[in-house]
Protein backbone atom coordinates (compact mmCIF):
# COMPACT_ATOMS: atom_id res chain seq x y z
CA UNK A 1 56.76 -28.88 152.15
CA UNK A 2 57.00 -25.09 152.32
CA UNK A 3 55.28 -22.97 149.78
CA UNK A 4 56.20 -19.96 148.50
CA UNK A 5 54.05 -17.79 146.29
CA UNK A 6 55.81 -15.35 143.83
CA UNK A 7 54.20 -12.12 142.66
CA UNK A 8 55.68 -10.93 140.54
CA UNK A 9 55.55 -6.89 139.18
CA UNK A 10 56.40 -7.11 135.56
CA UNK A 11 53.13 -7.95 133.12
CA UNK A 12 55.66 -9.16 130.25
CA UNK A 13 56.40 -12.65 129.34
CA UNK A 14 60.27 -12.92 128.88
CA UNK A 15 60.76 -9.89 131.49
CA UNK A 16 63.88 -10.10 133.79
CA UNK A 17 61.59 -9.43 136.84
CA UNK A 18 59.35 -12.83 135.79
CA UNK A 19 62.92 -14.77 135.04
CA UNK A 20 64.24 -14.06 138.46
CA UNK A 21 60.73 -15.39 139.58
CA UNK A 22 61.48 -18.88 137.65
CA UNK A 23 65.04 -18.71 138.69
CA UNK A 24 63.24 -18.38 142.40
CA UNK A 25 61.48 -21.75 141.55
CA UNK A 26 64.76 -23.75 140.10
CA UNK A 27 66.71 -23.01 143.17
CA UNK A 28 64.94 -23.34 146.50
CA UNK A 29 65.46 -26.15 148.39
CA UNK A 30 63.94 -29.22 148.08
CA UNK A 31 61.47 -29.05 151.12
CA UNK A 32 60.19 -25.45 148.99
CA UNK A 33 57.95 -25.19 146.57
CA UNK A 34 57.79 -21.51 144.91
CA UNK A 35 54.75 -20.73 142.94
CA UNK A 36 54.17 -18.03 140.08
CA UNK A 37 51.27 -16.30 140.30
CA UNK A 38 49.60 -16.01 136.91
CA UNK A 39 46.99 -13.62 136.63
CA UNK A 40 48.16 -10.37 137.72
CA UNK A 41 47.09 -8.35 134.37
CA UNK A 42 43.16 -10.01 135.26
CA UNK A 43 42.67 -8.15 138.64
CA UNK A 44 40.64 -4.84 138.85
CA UNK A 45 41.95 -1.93 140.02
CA UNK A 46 41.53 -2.48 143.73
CA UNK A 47 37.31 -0.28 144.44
CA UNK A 48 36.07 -1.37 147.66
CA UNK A 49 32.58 -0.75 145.62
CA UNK A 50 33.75 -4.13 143.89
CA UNK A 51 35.10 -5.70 147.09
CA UNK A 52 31.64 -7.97 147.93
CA UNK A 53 31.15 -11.51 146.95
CA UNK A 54 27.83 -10.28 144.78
CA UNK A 55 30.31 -8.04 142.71
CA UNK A 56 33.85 -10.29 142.97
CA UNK A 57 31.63 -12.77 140.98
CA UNK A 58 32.50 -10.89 137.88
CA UNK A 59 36.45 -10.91 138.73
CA UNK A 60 37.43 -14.38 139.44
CA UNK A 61 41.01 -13.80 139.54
CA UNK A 62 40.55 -11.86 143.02
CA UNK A 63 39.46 -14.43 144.36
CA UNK A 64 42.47 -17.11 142.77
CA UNK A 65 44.47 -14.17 144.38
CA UNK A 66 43.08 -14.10 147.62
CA UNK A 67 43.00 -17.98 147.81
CA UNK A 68 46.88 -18.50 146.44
CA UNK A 69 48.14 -15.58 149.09
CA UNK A 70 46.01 -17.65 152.13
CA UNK A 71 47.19 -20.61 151.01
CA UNK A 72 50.35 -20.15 150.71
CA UNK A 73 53.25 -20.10 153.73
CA UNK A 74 55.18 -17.12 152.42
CA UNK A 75 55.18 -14.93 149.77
CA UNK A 76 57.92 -13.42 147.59
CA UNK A 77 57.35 -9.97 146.10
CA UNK A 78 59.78 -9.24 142.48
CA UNK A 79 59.88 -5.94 141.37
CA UNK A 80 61.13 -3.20 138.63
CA UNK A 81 61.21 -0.18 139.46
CA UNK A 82 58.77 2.17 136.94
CA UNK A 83 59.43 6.02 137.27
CA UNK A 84 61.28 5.32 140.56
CA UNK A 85 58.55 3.64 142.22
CA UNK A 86 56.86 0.09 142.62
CA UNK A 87 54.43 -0.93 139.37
CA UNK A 88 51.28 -0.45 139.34
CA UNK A 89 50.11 -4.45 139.14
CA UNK A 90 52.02 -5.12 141.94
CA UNK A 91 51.09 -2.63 144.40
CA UNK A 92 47.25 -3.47 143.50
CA UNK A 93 47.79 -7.26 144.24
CA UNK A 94 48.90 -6.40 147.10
CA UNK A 95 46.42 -3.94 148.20
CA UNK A 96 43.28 -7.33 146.91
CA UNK A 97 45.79 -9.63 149.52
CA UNK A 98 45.52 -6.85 152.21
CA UNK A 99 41.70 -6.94 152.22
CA UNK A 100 39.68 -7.16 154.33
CA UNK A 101 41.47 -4.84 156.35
CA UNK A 102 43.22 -7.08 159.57
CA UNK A 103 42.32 -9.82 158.11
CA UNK A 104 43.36 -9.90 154.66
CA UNK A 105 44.77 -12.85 152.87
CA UNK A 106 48.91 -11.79 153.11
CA UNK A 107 48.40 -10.75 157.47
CA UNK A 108 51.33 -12.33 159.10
CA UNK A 109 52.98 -13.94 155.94
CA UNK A 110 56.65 -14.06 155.89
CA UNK A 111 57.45 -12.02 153.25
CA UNK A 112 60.39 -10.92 151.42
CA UNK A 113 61.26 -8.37 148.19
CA UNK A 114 63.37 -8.51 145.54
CA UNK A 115 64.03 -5.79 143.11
CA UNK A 116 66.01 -5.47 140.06
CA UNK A 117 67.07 -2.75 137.28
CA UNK A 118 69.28 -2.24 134.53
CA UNK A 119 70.93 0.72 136.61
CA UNK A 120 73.15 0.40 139.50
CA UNK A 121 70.17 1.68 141.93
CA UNK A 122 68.89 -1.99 141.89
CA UNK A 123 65.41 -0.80 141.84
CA UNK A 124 65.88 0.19 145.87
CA UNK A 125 62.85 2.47 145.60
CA UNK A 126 60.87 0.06 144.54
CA UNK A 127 61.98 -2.31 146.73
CA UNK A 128 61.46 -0.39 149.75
CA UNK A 129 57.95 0.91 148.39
CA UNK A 130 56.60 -2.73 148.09
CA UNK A 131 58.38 -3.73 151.12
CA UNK A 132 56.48 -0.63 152.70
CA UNK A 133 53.24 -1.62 151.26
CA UNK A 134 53.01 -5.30 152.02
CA UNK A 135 54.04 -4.02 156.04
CA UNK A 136 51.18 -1.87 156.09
CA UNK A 137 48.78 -4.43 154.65
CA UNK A 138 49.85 -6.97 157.52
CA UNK A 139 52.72 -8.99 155.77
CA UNK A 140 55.56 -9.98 157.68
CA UNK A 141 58.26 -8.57 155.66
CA UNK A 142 61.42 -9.74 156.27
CA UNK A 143 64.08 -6.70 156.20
CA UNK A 144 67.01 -9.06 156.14
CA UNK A 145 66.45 -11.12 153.27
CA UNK A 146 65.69 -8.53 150.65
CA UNK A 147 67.35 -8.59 147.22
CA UNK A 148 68.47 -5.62 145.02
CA UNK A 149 70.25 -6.04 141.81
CA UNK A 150 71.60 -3.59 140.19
CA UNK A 151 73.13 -3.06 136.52
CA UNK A 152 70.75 -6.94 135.85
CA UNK A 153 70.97 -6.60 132.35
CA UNK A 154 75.13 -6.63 132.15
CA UNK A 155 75.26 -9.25 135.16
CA UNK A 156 73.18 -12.00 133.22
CA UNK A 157 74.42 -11.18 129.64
CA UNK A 158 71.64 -11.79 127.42
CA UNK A 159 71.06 -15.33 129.66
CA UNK A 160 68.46 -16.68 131.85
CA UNK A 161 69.39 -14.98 135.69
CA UNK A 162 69.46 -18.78 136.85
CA UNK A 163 72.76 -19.05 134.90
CA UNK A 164 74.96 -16.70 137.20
CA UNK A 165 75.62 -18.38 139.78
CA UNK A 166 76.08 -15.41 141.82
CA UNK A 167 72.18 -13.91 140.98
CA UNK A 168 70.99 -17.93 141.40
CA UNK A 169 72.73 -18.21 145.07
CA UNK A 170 71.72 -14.62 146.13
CA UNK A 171 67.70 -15.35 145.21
CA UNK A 172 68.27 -19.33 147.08
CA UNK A 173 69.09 -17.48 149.89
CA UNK A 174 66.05 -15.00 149.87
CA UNK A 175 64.09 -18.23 149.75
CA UNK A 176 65.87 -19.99 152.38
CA UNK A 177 64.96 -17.28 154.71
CA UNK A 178 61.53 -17.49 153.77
CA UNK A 179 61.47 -21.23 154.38
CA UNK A 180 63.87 -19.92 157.70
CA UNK A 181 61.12 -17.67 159.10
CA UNK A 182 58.66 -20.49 158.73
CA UNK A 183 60.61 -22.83 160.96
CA UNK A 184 61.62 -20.08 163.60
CA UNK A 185 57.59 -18.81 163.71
């Protein structure tokens, strides 16, 4: 059994971004298991003044990050796009999964990125900013299994994103390839 943890870059409950997360979840396959992370909102802003086990004490949910990232055979990164970039909860995750530097927690995951946005840009910027960022923090980002939908709000119609069929098969594949990349590695 594979497992796949999702991070997802969207703080609200019924977001689109946290529904194509739990659409993630309904349709890998059945050797997958995707994850939500929960617990985003909890981490610090990433100090390396903080980063020591004396400190961390007072911010448990680094370490449930750290441990969930390790732990885990792949991760999946979901992101909006907020003033044309990648939000700030998700880069920071990213930058607690990257430390300590070389070593960090995400270093040689398979990872792969999935943006979306009520516009026709699909949230690309975003997508290649956290794509960008999890590469430089040692993730194996996986260029061909990326997801960027545009116009999300018109495509799923007030629904959950697991109901068009076109959205649900797009995201199975992103996680096939993540299950893929284990096999091949």
């Amino acid at each position: 059994m594979s497992r796949v943890i999702a991070l997802v870059g969207s703080l609200r409950a019924e977001s689109v971004t946290r529904r194509l997360a739990e659409t993630a979840a309904s349709v890998a396959p059945e050797n997958v298991r995707v994850e939500i992370f929960e617990g985003l909102g909890d981490l610090p802003f990433y100090n390396e003044d903080i980063d020591n086990a004396d400190a961390l004490a007072a911010y448990p949910a680094v370490d449930r990050l750290r441990t969930a990232v390790g732990d885990a055979d792949a991760v999946l990164l979901l992101t909006p796009e907020y003033n044309g970039t990648i939000p700030a909860v998700l880069k920071n995750a990213i930058d607690w999964a990257s430390r300590p530097f070389g070593d960090g927690a995400i270093k040689g995951k398979p990872t792969a990125v999935i943006s979306s946005s009520p516009s026709a840009n699909a949230a690309r910027w975003a997508k290649d900013d956290t794509a960008k960022a999890a590469r430089v923090a040692g993730a194996t980002v996986l260029d061909d299994a990326d997801l960027a939908i545009g116009s999300i709000l018109s495509a799923i119609d007030g629904k959950h994103p697991r109901d068009n069929s076109q959205i649900a098969g797009d995201i199975a594949a992103v996680v096939s390839a993540l299950d893929a990349a284990l096999v091949d590695a």
